[in-house]
Protein backbone atom coordinates (compact mmCIF):
# COMPACT_ATOMS: atom_id res chain seq x y z
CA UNK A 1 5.52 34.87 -24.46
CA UNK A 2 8.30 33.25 -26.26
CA UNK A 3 7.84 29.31 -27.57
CA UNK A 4 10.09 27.66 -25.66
CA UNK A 5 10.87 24.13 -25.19
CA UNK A 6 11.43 22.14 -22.21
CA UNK A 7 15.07 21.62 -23.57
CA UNK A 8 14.99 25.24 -24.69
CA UNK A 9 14.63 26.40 -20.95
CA UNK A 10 16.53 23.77 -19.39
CA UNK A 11 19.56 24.90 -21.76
CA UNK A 12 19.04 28.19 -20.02
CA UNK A 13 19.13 26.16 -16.73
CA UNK A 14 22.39 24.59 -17.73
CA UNK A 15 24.39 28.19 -18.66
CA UNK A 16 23.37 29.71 -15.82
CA UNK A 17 23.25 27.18 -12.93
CA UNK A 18 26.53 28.32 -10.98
CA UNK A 19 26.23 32.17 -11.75
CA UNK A 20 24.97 32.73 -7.87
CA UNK A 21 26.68 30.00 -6.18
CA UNK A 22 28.49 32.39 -3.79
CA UNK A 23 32.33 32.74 -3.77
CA UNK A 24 33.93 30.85 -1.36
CA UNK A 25 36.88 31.11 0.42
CA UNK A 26 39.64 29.34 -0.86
CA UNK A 27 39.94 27.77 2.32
CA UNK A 28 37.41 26.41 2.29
CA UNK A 29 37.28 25.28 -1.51
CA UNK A 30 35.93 21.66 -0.57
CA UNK A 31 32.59 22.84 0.70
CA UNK A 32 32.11 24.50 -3.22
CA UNK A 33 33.58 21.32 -4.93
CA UNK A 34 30.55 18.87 -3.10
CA UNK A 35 27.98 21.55 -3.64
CA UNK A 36 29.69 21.97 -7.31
CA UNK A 37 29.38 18.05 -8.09
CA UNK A 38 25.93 17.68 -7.09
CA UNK A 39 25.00 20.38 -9.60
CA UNK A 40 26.36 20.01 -12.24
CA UNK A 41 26.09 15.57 -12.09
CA UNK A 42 22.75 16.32 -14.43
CA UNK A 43 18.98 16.19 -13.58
CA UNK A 44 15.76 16.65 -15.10
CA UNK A 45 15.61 20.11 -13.82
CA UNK A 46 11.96 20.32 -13.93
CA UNK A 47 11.32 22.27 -11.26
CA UNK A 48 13.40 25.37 -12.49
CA UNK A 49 12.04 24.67 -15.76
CA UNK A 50 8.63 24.80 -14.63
CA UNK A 51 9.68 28.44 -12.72
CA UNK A 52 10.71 29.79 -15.92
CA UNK A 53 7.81 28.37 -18.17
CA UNK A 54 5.18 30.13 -15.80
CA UNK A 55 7.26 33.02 -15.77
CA UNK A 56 6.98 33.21 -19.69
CA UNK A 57 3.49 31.79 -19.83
CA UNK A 58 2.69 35.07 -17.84
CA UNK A 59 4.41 37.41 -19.81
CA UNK A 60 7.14 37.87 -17.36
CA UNK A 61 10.57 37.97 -18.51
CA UNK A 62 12.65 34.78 -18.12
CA UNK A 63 15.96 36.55 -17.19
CA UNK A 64 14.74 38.42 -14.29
CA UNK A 65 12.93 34.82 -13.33
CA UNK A 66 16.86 33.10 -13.25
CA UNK A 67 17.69 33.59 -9.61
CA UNK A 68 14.73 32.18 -8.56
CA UNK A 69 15.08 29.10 -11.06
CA UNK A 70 18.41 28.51 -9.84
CA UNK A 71 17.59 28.83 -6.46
CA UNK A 72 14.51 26.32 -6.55
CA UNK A 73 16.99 24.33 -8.01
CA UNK A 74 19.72 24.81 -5.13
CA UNK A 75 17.50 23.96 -2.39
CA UNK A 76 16.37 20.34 -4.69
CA UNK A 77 19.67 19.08 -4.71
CA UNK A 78 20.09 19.99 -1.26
CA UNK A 79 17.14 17.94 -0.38
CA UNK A 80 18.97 14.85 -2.85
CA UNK A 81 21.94 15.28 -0.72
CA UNK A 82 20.60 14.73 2.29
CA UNK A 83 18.23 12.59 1.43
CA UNK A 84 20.88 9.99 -0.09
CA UNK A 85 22.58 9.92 3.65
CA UNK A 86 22.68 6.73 5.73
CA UNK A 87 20.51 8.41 7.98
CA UNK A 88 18.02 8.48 5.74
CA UNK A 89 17.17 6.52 2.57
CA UNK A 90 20.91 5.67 2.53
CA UNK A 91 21.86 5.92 -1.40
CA UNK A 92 25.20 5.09 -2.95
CA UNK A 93 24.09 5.94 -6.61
CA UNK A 94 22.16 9.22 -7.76
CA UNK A 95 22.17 10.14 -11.64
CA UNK A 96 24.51 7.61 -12.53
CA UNK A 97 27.15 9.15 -10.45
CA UNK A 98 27.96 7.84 -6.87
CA UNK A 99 26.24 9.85 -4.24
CA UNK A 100 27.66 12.90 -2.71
CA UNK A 101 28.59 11.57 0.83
CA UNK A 102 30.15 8.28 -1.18
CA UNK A 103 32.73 10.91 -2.68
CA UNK A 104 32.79 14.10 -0.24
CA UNK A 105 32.00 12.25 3.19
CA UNK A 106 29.31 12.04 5.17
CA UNK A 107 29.79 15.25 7.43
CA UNK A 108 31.10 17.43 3.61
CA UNK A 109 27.95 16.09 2.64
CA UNK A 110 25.47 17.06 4.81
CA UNK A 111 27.37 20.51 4.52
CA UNK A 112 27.60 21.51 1.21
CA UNK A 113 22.90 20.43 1.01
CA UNK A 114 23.36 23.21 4.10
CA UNK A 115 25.26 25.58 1.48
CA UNK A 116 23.01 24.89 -1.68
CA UNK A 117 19.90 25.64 0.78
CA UNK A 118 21.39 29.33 1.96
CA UNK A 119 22.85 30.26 -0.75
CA UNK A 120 19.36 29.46 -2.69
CA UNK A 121 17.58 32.08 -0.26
CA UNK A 122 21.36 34.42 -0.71
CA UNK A 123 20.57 34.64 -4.74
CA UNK A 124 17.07 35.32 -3.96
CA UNK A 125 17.82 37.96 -1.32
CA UNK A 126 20.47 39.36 -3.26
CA UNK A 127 18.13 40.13 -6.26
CA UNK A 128 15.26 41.57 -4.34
CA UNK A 129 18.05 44.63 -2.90
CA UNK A 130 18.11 45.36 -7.35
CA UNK A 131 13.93 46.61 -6.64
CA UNK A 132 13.84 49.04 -3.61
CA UNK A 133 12.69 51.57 -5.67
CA UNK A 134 10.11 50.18 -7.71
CA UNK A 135 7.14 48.35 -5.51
CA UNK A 136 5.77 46.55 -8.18
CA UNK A 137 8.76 44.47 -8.84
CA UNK A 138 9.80 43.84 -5.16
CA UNK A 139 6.25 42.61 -4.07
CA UNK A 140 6.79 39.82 -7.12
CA UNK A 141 9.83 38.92 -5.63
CA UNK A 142 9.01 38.43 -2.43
CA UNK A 143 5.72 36.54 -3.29
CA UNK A 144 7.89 34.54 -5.63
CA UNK A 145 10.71 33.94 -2.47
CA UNK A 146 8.09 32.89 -0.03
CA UNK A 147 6.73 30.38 -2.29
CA UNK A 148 9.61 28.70 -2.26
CA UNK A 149 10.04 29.19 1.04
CA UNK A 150 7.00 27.63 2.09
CA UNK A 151 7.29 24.93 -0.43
CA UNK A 152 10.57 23.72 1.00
CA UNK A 153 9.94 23.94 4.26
CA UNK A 154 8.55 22.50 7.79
CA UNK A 155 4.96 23.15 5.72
CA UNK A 156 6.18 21.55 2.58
CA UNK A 157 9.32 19.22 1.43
CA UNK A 158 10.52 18.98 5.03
CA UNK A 159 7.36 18.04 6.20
CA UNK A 160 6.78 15.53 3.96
CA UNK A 161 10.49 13.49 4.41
CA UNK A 162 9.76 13.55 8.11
CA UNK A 163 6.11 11.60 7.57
CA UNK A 164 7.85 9.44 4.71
CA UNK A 165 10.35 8.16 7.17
CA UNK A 166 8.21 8.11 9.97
CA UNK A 167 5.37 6.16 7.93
CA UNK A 168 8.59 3.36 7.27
CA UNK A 169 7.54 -0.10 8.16
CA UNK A 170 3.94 0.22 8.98
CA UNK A 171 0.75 0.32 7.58
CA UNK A 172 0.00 3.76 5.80
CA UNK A 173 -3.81 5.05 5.08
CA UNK A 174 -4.14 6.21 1.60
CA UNK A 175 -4.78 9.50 3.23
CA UNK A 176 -1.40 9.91 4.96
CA UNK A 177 0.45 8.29 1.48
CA UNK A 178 -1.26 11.24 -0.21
CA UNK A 179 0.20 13.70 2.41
CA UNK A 180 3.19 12.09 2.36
CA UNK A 181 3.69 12.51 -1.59
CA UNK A 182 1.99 16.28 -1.56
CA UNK A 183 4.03 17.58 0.94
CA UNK A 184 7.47 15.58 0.05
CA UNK A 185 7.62 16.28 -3.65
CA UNK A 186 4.44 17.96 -4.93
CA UNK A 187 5.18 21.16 -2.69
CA UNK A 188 8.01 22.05 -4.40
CA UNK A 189 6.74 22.01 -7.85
CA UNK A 190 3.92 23.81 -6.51
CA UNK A 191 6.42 26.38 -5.79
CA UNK A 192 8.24 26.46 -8.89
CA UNK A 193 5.10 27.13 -10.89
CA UNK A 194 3.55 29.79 -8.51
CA UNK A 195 6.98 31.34 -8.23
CA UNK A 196 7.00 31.78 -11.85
CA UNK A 197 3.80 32.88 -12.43
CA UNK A 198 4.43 35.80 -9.44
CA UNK A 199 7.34 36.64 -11.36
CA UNK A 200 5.56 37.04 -14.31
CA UNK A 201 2.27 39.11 -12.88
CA UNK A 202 0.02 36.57 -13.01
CA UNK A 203 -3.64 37.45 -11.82
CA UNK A 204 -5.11 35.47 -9.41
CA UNK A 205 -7.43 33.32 -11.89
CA UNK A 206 -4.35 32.49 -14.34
CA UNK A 207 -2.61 31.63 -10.63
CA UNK A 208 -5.45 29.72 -9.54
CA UNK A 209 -5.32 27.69 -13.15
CA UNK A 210 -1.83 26.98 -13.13
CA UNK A 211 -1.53 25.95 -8.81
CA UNK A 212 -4.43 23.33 -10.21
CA UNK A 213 -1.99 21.98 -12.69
CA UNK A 214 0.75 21.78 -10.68
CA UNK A 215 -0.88 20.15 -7.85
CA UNK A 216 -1.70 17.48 -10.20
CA UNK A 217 1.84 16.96 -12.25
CA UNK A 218 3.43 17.04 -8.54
CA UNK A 219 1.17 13.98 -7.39
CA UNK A 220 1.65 11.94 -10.88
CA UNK A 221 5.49 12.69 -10.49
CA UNK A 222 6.18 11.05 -7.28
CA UNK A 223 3.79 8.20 -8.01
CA UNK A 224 5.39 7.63 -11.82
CA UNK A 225 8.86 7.67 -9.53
CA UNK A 226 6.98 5.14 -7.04
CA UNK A 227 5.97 2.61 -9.98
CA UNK A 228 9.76 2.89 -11.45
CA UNK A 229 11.13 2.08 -8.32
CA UNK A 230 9.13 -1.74 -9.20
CA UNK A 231 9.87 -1.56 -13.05
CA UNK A 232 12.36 1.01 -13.95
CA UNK A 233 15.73 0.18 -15.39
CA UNK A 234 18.28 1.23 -12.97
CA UNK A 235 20.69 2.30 -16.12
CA UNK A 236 17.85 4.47 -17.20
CA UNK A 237 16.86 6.08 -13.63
CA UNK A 238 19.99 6.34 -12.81
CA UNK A 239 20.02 5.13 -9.28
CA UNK A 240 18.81 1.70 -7.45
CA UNK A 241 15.43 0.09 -8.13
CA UNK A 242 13.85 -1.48 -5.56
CA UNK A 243 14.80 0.92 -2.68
CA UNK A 244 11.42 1.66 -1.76
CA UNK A 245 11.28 -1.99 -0.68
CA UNK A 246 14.28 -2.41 1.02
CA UNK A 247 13.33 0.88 3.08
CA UNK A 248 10.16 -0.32 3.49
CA UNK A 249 8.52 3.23 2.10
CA UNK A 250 5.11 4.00 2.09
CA UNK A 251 4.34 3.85 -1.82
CA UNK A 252 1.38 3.84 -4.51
CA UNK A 253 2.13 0.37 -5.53
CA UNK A 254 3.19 -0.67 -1.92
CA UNK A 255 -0.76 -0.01 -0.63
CA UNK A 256 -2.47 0.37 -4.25
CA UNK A 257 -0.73 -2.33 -6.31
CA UNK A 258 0.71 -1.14 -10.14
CA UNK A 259 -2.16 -1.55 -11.87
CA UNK A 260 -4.18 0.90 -9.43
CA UNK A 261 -1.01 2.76 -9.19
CA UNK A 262 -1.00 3.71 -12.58
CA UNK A 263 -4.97 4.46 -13.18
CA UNK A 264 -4.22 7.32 -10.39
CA UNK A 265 -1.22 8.58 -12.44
CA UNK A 266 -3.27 8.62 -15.52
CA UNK A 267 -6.19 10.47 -13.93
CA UNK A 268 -3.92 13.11 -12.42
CA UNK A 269 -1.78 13.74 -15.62
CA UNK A 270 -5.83 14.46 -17.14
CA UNK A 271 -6.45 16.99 -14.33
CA UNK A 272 -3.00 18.63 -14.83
CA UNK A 273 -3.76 19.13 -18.37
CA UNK A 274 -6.90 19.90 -18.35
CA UNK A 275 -6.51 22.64 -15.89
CA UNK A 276 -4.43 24.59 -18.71
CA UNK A 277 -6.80 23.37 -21.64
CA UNK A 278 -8.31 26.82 -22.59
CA UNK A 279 -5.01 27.83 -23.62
CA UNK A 280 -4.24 25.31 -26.28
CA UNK A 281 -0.72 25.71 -27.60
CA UNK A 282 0.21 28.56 -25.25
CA UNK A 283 0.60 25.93 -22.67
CA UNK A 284 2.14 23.32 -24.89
CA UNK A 285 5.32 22.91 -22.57
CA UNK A 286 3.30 22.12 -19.71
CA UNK A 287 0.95 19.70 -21.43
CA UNK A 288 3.86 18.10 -23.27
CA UNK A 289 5.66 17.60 -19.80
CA UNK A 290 2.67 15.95 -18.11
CA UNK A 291 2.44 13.51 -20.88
CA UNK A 292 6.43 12.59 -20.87
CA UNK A 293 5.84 12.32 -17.13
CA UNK A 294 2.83 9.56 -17.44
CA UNK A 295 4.58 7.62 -20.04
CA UNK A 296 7.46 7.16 -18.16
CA UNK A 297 5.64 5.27 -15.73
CA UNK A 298 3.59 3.05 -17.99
């Protein structure tokens, strides 16, 4: 395992990030601009990050982990795309920058989230034809592909935006706010982490250990982004505050209050570490995110 930072990985991110976009036809050369400008308009990338830091935590190689990392990433900004349309939480600002259907259109928009999300499962496809011939290696890929898979899809990330806009304007159990925020946003870090630790050969009591953790950092994620949406700064989030509210989203602080809100964020950030505590400095990245996570919503 090499020590890595989470700027360390996310550099690797960065210099990588558009090596399996697929060519596209010049005719066609719009499409690859909107998917282009989502990409590359910044982002935490924690979920690749986390892909990569599993990866290495499990003494897999990093490089052979890329395509997945960029394709986790692919199919997030796809979901950022369409989730900023009018049709649905109906963004002008994401990152700073304005929103891809502000610059590209609504209909360019909603296309190029449909090209980042096939050409994610493309790079991932494309890699797996490199391992016909040796078992061992295929069978991680195509664990590591179906994670993703089934973390972005109708059992996962899609899932959960159909309940959160569904659950709009009405009263929400804690139980269904929980689904909501497990499905919506903590499936895909799920992913990302068991992805990564396929990759790398995890067994399944390392896999068990690090699915705990990321179940955990997944829920305090989406309710540290719930309790910014009250207090952030917008120059600092780099979008609206107060969206949730004019949406009328089914939140933490919405049902719980802030003060509630963020006792539950510090008792998941505890679990996440925890989880990876027998490990010590080994699993300093993903201790040191958890924390950076929970602060941010304090």
């Amino acid at each position: 395992m090499k020590d890595y930072s989470f700027e360390e990985y996310k550099e690797i991110i960065e210099e990588h990030l558009m090596d399996f976009i697929p060519d596209v036809d010049h005719k066609s050369i719009t499409l690859y601009d909107a998917m282009r400008y989502s990409l590359l308009t910044g982002g935490k990338r924690i979920r690749p990050v986390l892909l990569l830091a599993a990866c290495d935590f499990c003494c897999g190689k990093i490089e052979e982990a890329l395509p997945y990392a960029c394709a986790i990433e692919y199919i997030h900004n796809y979901s950022l795309i369409h989730d900023d349309l009018p049709c649905m939480d109906n963004d002008d600002l994401r990152r700073g920058q304005p929103t891809n259907h502000k610059v590209f259109g609504e209909a360019m928009a909603t296309l190029a989230g449909d090209g980042l999300q096939s050409a994610a499962f493309e790079t991932m496809n494309k890699d797996m034809f490199l391992y016909f011939d040796d078992p061992t290696g295929l069978k991680k890929r195509i664990n590591a592909s179906y994670e993703i898979s089934k973390g972005a899809g109708c059992r996962g990330m899609v899932a959960g935006q159909v309940a959160d806009m569904e659950a709009e304007d009405k009263n929400c159990s804690g139980e269904m706010l929980d689904y909501i925020h497990i499905t919506k946003t903590a499936a895909l870090i799920v992913a990302a982490v068991r992805a990564g630790a396929h990759l790398g050969g995890a067994d399944d009591d390392l896999l068990s250990k690090l699915t705990i953790y990321a179940e955990n950092l997944g829920l305090a994620f989406q309710i540290c982004d719930d309790i910014l949406d009250v207090e952030g700064k917008e120059e600092e989030m780099g979008k609206r505050s107060g969206m949730d509210d004019i949406n009328k989203k089914a939140t933490y602080p919405a049902i719980y209050g802030i003060d509630k809100s963020k006792e539950r964020l510090n008792q998941l950030t505890d679990k996440a570490i925890d989880a990876l505590s027998e490990f010590y400095d080994n699993a300093e990245v993903f201790t040191k995110l958890a924390k950076e996570l929970a602060v941010r919503g304090k």
